[in-house]
Protein backbone atom coordinates (compact mmCIF):
# COMPACT_ATOMS: atom_id res chain seq x y z
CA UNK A 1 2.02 16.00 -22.30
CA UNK A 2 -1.11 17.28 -20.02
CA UNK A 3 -1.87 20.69 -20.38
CA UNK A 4 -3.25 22.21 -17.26
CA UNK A 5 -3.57 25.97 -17.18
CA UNK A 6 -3.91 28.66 -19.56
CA UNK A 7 -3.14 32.12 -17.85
CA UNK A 8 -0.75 34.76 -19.64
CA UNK A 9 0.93 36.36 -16.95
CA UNK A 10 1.07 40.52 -17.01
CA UNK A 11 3.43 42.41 -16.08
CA UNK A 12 6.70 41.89 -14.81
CA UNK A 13 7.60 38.14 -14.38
CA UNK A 14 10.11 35.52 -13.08
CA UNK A 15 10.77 32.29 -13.52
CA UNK A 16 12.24 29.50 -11.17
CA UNK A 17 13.53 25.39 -11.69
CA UNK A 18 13.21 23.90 -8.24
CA UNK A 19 14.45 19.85 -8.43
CA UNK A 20 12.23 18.14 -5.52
CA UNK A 21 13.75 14.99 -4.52
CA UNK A 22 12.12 12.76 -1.96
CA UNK A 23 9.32 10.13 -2.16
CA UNK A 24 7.57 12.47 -4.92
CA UNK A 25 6.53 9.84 -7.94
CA UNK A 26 3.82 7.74 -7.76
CA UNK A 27 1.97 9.98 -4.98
CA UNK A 28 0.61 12.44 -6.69
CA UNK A 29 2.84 14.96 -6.67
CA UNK A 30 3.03 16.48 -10.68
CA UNK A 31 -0.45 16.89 -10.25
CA UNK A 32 -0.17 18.66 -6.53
CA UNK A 33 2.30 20.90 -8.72
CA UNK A 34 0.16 21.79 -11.79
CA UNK A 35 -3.25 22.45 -9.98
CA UNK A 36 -0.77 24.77 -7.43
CA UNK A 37 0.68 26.40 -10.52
CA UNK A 38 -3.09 27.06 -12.05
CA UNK A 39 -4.74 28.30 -8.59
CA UNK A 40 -1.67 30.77 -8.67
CA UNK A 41 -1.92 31.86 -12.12
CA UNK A 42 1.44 30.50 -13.25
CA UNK A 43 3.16 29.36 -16.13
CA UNK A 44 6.06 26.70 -16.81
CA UNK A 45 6.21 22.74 -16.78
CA UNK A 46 6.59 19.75 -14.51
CA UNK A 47 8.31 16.51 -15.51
CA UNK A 48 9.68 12.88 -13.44
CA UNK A 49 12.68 11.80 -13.87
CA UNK A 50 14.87 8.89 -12.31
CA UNK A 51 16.28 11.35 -9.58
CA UNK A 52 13.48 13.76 -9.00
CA UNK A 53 10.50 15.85 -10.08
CA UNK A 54 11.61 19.24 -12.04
CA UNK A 55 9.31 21.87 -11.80
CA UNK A 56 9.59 25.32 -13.99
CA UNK A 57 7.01 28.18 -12.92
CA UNK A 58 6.79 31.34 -14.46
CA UNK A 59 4.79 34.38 -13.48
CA UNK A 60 4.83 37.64 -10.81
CA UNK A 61 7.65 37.66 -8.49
CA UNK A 62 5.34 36.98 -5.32
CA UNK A 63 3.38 34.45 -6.90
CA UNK A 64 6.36 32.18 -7.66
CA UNK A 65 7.39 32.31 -4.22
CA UNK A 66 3.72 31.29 -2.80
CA UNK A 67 4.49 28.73 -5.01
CA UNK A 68 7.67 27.98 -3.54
CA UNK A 69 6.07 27.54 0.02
CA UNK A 70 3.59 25.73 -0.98
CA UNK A 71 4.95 23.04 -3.24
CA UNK A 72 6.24 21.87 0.33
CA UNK A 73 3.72 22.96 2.64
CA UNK A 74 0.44 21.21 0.81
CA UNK A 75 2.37 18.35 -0.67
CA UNK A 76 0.17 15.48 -1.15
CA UNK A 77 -0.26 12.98 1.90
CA UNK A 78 2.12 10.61 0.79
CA UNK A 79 4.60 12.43 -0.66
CA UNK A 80 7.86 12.80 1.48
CA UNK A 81 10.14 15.99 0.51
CA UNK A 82 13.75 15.74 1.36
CA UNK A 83 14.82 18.49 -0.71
CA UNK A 84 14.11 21.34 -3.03
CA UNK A 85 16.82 23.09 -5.07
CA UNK A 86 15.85 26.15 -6.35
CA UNK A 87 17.75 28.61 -9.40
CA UNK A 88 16.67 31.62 -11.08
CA UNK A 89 15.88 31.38 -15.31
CA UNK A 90 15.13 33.32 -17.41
CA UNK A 91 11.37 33.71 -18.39
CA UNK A 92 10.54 31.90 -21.32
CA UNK A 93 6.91 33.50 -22.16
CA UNK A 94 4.85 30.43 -21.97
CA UNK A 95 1.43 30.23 -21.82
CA UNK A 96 0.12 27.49 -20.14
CA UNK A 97 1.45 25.16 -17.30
CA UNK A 98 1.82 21.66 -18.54
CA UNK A 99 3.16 18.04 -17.01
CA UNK A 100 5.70 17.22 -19.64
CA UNK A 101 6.95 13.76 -20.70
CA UNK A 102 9.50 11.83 -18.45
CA UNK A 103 13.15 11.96 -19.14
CA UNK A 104 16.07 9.69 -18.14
CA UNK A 105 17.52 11.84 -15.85
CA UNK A 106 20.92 10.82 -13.55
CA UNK A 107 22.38 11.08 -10.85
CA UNK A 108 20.90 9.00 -7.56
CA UNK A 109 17.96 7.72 -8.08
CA UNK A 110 14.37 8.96 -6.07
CA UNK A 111 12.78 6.73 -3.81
CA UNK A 112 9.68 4.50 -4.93
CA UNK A 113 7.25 5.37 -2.81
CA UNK A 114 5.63 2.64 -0.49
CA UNK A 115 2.56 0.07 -0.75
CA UNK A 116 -0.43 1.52 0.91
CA UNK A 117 -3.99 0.53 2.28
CA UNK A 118 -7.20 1.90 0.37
CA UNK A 119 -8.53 4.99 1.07
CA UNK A 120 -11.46 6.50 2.39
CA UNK A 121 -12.57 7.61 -1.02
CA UNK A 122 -11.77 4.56 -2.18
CA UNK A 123 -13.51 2.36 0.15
CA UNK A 124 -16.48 3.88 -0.31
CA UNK A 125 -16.48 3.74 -3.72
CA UNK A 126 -16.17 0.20 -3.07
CA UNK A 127 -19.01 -0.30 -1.57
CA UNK A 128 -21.48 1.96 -3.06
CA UNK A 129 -23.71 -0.14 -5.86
CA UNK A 130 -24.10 2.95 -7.76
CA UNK A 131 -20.32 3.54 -8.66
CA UNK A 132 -18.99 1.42 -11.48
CA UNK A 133 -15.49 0.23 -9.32
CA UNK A 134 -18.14 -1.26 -7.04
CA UNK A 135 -16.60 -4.37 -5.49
CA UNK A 136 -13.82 -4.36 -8.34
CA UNK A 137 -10.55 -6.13 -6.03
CA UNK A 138 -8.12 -2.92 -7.63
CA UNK A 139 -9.59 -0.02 -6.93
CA UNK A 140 -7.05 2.55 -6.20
CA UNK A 141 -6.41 6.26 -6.63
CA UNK A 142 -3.66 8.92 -6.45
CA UNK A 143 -3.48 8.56 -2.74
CA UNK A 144 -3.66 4.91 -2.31
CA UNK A 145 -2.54 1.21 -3.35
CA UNK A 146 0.44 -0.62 -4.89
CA UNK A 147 3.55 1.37 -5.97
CA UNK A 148 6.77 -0.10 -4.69
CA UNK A 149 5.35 -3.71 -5.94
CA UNK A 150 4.34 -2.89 -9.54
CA UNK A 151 7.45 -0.64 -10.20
CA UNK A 152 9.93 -1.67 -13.44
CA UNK A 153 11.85 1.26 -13.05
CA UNK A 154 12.17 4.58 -12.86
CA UNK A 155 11.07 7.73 -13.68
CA UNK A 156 7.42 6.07 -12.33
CA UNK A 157 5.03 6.27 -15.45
CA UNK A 158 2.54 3.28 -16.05
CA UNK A 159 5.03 2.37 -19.32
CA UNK A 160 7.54 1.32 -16.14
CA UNK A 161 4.58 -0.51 -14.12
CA UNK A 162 3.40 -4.13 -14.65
CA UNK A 163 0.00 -1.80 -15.51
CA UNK A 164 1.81 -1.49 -18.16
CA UNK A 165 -0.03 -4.39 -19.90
CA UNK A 166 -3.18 -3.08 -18.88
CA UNK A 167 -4.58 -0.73 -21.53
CA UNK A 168 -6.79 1.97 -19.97
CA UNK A 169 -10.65 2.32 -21.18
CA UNK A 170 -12.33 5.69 -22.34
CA UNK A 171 -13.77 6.18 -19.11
CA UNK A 172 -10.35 5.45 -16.72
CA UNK A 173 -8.24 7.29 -19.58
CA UNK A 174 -10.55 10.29 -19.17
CA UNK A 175 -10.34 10.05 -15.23
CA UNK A 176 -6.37 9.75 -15.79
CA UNK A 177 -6.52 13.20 -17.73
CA UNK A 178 -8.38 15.06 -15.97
CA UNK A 179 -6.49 17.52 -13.72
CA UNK A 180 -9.68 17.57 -11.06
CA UNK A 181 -9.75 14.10 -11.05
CA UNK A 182 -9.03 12.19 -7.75
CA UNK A 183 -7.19 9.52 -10.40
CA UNK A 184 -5.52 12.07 -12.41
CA UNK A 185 -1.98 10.51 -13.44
CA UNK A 186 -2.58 7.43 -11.02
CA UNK A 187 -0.66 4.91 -13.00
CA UNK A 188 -2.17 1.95 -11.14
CA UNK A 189 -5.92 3.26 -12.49
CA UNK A 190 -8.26 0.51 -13.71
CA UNK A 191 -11.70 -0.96 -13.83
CA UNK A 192 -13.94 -3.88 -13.91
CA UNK A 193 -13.48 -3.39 -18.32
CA UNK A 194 -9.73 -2.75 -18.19
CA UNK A 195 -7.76 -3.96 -15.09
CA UNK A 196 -6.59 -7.47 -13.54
CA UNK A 197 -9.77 -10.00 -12.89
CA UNK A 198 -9.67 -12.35 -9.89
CA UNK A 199 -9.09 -16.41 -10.98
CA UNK A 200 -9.20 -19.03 -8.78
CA UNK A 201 -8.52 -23.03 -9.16
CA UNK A 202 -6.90 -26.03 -8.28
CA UNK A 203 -3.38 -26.85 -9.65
CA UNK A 204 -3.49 -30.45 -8.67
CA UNK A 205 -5.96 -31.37 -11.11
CA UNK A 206 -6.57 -31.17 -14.43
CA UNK A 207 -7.22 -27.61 -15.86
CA UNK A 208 -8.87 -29.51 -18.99
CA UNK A 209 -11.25 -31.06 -16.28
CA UNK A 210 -11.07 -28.39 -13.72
CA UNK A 211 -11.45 -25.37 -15.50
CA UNK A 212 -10.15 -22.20 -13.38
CA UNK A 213 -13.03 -20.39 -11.50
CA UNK A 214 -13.02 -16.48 -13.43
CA UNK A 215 -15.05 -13.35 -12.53
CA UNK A 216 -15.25 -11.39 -9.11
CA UNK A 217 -17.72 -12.34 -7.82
CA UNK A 218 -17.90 -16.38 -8.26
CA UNK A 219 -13.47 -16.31 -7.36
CA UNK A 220 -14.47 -14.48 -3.73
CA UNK A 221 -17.83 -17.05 -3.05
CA UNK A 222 -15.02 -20.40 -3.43
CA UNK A 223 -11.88 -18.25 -1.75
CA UNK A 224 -15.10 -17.41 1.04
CA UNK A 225 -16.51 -20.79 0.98
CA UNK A 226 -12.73 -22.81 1.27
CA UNK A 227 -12.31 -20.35 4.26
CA UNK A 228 -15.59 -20.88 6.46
CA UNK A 229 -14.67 -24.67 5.80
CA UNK A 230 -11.97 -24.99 7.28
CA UNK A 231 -9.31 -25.10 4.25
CA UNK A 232 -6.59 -23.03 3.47
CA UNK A 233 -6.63 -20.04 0.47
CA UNK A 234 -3.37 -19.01 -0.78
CA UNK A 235 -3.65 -15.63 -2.42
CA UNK A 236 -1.91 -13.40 -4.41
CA UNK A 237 -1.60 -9.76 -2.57
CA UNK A 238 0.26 -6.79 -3.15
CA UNK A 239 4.03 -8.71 -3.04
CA UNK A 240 3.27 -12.22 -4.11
CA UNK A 241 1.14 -15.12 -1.97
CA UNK A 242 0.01 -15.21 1.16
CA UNK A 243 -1.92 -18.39 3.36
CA UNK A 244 -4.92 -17.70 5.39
CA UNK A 245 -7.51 -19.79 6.87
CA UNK A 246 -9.95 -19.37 9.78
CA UNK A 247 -7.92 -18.31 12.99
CA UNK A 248 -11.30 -19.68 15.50
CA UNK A 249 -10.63 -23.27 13.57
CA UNK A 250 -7.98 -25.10 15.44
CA UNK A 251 -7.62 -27.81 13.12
CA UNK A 252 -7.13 -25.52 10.22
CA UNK A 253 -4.37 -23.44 11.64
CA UNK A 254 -2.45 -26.60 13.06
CA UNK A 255 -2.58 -27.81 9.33
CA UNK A 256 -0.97 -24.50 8.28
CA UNK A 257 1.62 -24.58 10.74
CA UNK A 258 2.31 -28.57 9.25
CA UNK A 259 2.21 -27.09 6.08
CA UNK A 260 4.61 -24.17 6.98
CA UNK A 261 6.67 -26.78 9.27
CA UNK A 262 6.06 -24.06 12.38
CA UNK A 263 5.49 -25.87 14.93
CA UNK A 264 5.72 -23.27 17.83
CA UNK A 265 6.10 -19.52 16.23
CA UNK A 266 3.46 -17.07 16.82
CA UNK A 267 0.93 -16.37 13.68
CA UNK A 268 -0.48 -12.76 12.57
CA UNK A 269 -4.13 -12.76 12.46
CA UNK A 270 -6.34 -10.34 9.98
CA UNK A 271 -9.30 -8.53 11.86
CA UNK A 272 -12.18 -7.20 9.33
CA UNK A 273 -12.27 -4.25 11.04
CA UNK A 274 -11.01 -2.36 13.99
CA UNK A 275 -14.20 -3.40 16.52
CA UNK A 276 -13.09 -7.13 15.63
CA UNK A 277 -9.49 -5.76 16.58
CA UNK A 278 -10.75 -4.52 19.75
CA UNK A 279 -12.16 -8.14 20.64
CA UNK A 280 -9.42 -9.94 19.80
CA UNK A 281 -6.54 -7.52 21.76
CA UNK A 282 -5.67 -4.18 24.36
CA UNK A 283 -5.77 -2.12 21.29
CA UNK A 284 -5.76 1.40 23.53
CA UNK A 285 -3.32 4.02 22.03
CA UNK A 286 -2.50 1.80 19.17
CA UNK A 287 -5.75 2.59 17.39
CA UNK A 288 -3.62 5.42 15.16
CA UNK A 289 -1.29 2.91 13.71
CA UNK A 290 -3.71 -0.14 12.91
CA UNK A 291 -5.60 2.17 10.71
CA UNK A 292 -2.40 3.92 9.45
CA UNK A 293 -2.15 3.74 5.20
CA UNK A 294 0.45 1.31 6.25
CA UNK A 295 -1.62 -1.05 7.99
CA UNK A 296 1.91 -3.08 9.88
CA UNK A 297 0.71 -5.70 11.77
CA UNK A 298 1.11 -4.26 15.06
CA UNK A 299 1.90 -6.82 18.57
CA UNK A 300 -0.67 -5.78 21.49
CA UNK A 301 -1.95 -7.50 25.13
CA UNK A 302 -4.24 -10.64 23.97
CA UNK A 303 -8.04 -10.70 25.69
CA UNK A 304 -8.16 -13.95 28.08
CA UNK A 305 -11.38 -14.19 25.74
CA UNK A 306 -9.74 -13.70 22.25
CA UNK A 307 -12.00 -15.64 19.66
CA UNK A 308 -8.75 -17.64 17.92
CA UNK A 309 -7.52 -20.84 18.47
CA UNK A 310 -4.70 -21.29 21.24
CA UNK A 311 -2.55 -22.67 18.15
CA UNK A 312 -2.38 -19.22 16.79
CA UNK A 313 0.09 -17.99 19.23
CA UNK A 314 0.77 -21.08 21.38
CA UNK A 315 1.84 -20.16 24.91
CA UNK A 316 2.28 -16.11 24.13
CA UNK A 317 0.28 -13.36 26.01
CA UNK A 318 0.22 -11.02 22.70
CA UNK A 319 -1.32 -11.18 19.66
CA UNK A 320 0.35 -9.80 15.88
CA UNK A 321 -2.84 -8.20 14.60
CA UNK A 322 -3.21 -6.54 11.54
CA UNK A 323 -6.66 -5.26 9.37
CA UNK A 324 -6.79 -5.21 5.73
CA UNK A 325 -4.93 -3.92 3.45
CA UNK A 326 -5.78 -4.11 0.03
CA UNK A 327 -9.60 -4.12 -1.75
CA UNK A 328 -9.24 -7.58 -2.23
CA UNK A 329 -9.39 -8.31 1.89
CA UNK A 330 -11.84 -5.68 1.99
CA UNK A 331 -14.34 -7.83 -0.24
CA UNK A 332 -13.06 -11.43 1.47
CA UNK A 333 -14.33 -10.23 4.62
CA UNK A 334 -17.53 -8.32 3.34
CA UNK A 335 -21.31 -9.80 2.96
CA UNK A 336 -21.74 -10.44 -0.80
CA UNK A 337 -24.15 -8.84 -2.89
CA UNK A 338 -27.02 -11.65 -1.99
CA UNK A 339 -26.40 -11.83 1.74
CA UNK A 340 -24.73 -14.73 2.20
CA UNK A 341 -21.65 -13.78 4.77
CA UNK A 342 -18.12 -12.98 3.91
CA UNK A 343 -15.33 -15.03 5.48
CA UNK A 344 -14.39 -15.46 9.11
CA UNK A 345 -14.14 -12.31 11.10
CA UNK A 346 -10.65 -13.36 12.02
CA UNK A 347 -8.12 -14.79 9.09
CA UNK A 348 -4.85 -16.14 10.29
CA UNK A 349 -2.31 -14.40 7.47
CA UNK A 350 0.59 -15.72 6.61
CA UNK A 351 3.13 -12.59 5.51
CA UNK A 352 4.69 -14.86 3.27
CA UNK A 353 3.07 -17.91 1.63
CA UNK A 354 6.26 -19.76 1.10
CA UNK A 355 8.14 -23.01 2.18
CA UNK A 356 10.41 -21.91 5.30
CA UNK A 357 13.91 -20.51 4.25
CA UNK A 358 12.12 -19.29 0.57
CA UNK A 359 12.01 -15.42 -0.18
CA UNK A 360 8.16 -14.64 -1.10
CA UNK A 361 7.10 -15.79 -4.59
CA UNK A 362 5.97 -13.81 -7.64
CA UNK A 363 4.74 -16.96 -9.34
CA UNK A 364 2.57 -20.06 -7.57
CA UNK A 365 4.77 -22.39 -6.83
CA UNK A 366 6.14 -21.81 -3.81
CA UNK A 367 2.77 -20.58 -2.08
CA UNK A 368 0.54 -23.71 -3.54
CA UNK A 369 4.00 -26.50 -2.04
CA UNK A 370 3.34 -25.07 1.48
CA UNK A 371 -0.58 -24.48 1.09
CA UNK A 372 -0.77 -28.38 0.31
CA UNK A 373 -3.43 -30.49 -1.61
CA UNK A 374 -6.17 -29.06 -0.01
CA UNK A 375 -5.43 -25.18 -0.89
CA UNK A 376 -7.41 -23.23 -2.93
CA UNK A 377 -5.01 -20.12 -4.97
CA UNK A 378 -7.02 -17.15 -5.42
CA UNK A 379 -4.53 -15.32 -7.90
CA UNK A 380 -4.80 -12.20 -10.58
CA UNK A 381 -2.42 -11.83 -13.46
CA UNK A 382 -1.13 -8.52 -12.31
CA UNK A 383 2.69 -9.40 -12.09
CA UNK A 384 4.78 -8.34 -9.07
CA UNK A 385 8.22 -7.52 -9.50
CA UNK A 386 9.01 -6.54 -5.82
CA UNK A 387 9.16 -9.17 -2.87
CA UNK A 388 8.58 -7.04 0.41
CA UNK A 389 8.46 -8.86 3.67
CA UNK A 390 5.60 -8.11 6.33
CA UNK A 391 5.69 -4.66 8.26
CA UNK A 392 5.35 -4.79 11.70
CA UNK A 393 5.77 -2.39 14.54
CA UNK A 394 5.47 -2.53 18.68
CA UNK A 395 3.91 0.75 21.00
CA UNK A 396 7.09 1.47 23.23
CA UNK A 397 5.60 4.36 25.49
CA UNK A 398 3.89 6.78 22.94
CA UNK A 399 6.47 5.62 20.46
CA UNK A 400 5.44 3.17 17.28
CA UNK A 401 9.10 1.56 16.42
CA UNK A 402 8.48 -0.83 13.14
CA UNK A 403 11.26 -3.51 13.11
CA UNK A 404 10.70 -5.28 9.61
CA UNK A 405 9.28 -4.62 6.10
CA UNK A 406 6.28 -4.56 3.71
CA UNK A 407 5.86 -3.04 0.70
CA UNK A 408 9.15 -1.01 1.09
CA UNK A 409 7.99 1.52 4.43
CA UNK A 410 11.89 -0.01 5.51
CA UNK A 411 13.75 2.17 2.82
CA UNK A 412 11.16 5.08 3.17
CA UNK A 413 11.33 5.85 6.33
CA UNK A 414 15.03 5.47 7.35
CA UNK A 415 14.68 9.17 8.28
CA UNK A 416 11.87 8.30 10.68
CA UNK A 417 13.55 5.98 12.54
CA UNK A 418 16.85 8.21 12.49
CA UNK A 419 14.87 10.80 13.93
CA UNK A 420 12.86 8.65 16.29
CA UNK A 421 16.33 6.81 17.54
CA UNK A 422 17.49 10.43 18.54
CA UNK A 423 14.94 11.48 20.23
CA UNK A 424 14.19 8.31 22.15
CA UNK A 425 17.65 8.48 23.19
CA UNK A 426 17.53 12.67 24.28
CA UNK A 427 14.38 11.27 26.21
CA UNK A 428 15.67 8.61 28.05
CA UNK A 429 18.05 10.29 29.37
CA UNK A 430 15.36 12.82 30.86
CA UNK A 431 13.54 9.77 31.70
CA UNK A 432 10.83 11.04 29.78
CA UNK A 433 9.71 8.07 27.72
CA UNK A 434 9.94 4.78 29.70
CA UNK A 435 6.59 2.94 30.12
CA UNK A 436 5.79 2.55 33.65
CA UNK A 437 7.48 -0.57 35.36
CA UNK A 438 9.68 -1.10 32.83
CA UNK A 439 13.90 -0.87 32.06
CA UNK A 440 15.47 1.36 29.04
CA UNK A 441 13.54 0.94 26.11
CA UNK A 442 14.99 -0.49 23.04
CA UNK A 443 14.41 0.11 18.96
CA UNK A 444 14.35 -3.05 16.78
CA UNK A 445 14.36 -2.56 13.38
CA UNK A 446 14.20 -5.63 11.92
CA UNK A 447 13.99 -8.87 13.55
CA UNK A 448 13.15 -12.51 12.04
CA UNK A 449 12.67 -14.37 8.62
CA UNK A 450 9.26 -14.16 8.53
């Protein structure tokens, strides 16, 4: 129990339960609530549960109903509210506003909100030599990284996380506290001293011989150095493994399609950034959703001059290109600390690192069969207990239609597609929305194995 605010309301008061149901756990949303409810001089409570977040403020008649606006109105950026129920109580005197334990709860259960990309804050954190996350592969915060992967169950506490096994330090536990804190109740918080480490090696020999390669910075220089030779790096992301190897290196990608026994089906390829996206495709109005927090790997005009091999889409005129999203691509791309240079500007990235047919792996198996003998696994022992799929999404007109799944965007945004379909379809019949020179335009949602 977190106690936030101290104010003893005067005079008259009311008090209010609203139930907020929605994509509202895991993004930040109990501590949206209790910083609202201490700007506003109100009392009460906040608390998760499996169905929803219950809030209880207490305090002058107008302020509870700023409150009321604004619960909605300044929700944080990844929070999605479907609903708020709200009933008069009766005041209960309390002094302070407080986030309360979790309970049970029941009824149907609140959506886990989605996987996304690292922040600003957080990048730059990342990269800043004076900040002690510097280059640490996990750095996340309140508004940013894995949540639908790491969940156990709900209401979403770090008890229900695979975090869970993760003990926080002084420093992360104070951060975690700390209602001004960018990291306040982020259950995925960690460190360099308390998170997951990076741990690379070779499966195919010996681990008595071959001892596992440990530590940040030694795992990225052989994941960095496999890569700019020409071999392929199976690593562990946010929903299990994924293959990559140079997408300018012919030779290496035709191995990877041998290895993934596609012979003829278009790869996605990783840009480090969106001026390498710009050289590789017509990125144009499609700027806003490569650099969206969900990063989908988004399908645009190829460059005649694209630098990747003709084997990474053999015969196609478009190119799947996505840019990173997680820390851990971040630093694979990035000079290291003495100079040397990252990995290729251009990584073809398998969404799934698994023999055809397979769903994604949690474990190595899988990943490491397909990879082959030559592979090098770049892993973490951060379990996953969620297997999403690869999000991807096509421009029709101004319109960005996703038609499969990563890191559960699918379930989230049901509504947005709803909502998209119907206005698509009130537009075409005004003939508002069709792209020049083309027929009526059609929403996929979900298309493929892959």
């Amino acid at each position: 129990m977190t106690t936030v605010s101290r104010a003893r309301p005067a005079g008259p008061v009311v008090r209010r339960r609203l139930v907020v149901r929605g994509v509202v756990q895991g993004v930040g949303f109990r501590p949206h609530v209790a910083l609202l409810a201490e700007d506003l001089g109100l009392t009460g409570g906040c608390h998760n549960d499996a169905t929803s977040v219950e809030v209880e403020v207490e305090g002058p008649a107008e302020a509870v109903a700023a409150f009321e606006r604004r619960v909605v109105a300044d929700a944080p950026p990844l929070a999605r509210v479907e609903s708020v129920a709200g009933i008069d109580v009766p005041p209960a005197g309390d002094l302070a506003f407080v986030i309360q334990h979790s309970t049970a709860g029941a009824g149907e259960r609140t959506m886990v909100p989605p996987d996304t990309a690292p922040c600003a804050a957080c990048l730059r954190e990342l990269v800043d030599p004076a900040d002690r996350r510097y280059r640490h592969p996990f750095i996340t915060c309140t508004h940013c990284g894995p949540r639908l992967t790491i969940t156990l169950d709900l209401p979403y506490d770090r008890a229900q996380t695979t975090m869970a096994g993760f003990p926080l330090c002084p420093a992360c536990a104070a951060e975690y506290a700390d209602p001004r804190d960018r990291r306040y109740h982020a259950q995925p918080v960690a460190c360099h001293d308390c998170g997951p480490s990076l741990e690379a090696g070779h499966p195919r020999l010996r681990a008595s011989d071959h001892p596992p390669v440990t530590g940040t910075e030694p795992v990225l220089a052989a994941a960095i150095g496999a890569l700019l030779a020409g071999q392929i790096v199976a690593v562990k992301g946010l929903g299990g493994y994924h293959l990559a190897c140079d997408a300018a290196n012919g030779d290496a990608v035709a191995k990877l399609r041998a290895r993934k026994h596609r012979p003829d089906q278009p790869f996605a390829v990783m840009a480090r950034d969106l001026s390498t996206a710009e050289r590789l495709v017509e990125v144009g109005a499609a700027t806003e959703l490569l650099t969206s927090p969900e990063r989908p790997i988004v399908l645009l005009p190829a460059r005649p001059d694209a630098p990747v091999a003709g084997e990474v889409a053999p015969g196609l005129d478009e190119l799947g290109v996505l840019l990173p999203y997680t820390p851990l691509h971040h630093l694979l791309f990035a000079d290291r600390p003495d100079g040397s240079p990252g990995a290729p500007p251009v990584l073809v990235m398998t969404t799934r690192g698994t023999p055809p047919g397979e769903p994604p792996m949690l474990d190595r198996g899988g990943s490491l069969r397909a990879a082959g003998r030559d592979r090098r696994p770049l892993r973490q022992p951060r379990p996953r207990d969620r297997r999403p799929g690869g999000l991807r999404a096509r421009l029709v007109g101004s319109w960005r239609c996703p038609y499969d799944d990563r890191g559960g965007m699918r379930r989230c945004r049901w509504s947005w597609f709803r909502d998209r379909a119907s206005r698509c379809s009130t537009q075409r019949r005004r003939s508002r929305l069709q792209p020049a020179g083309t027929g009526e335009v059609s929403v996929v949602l979900a298309a493929g194995a892959e």
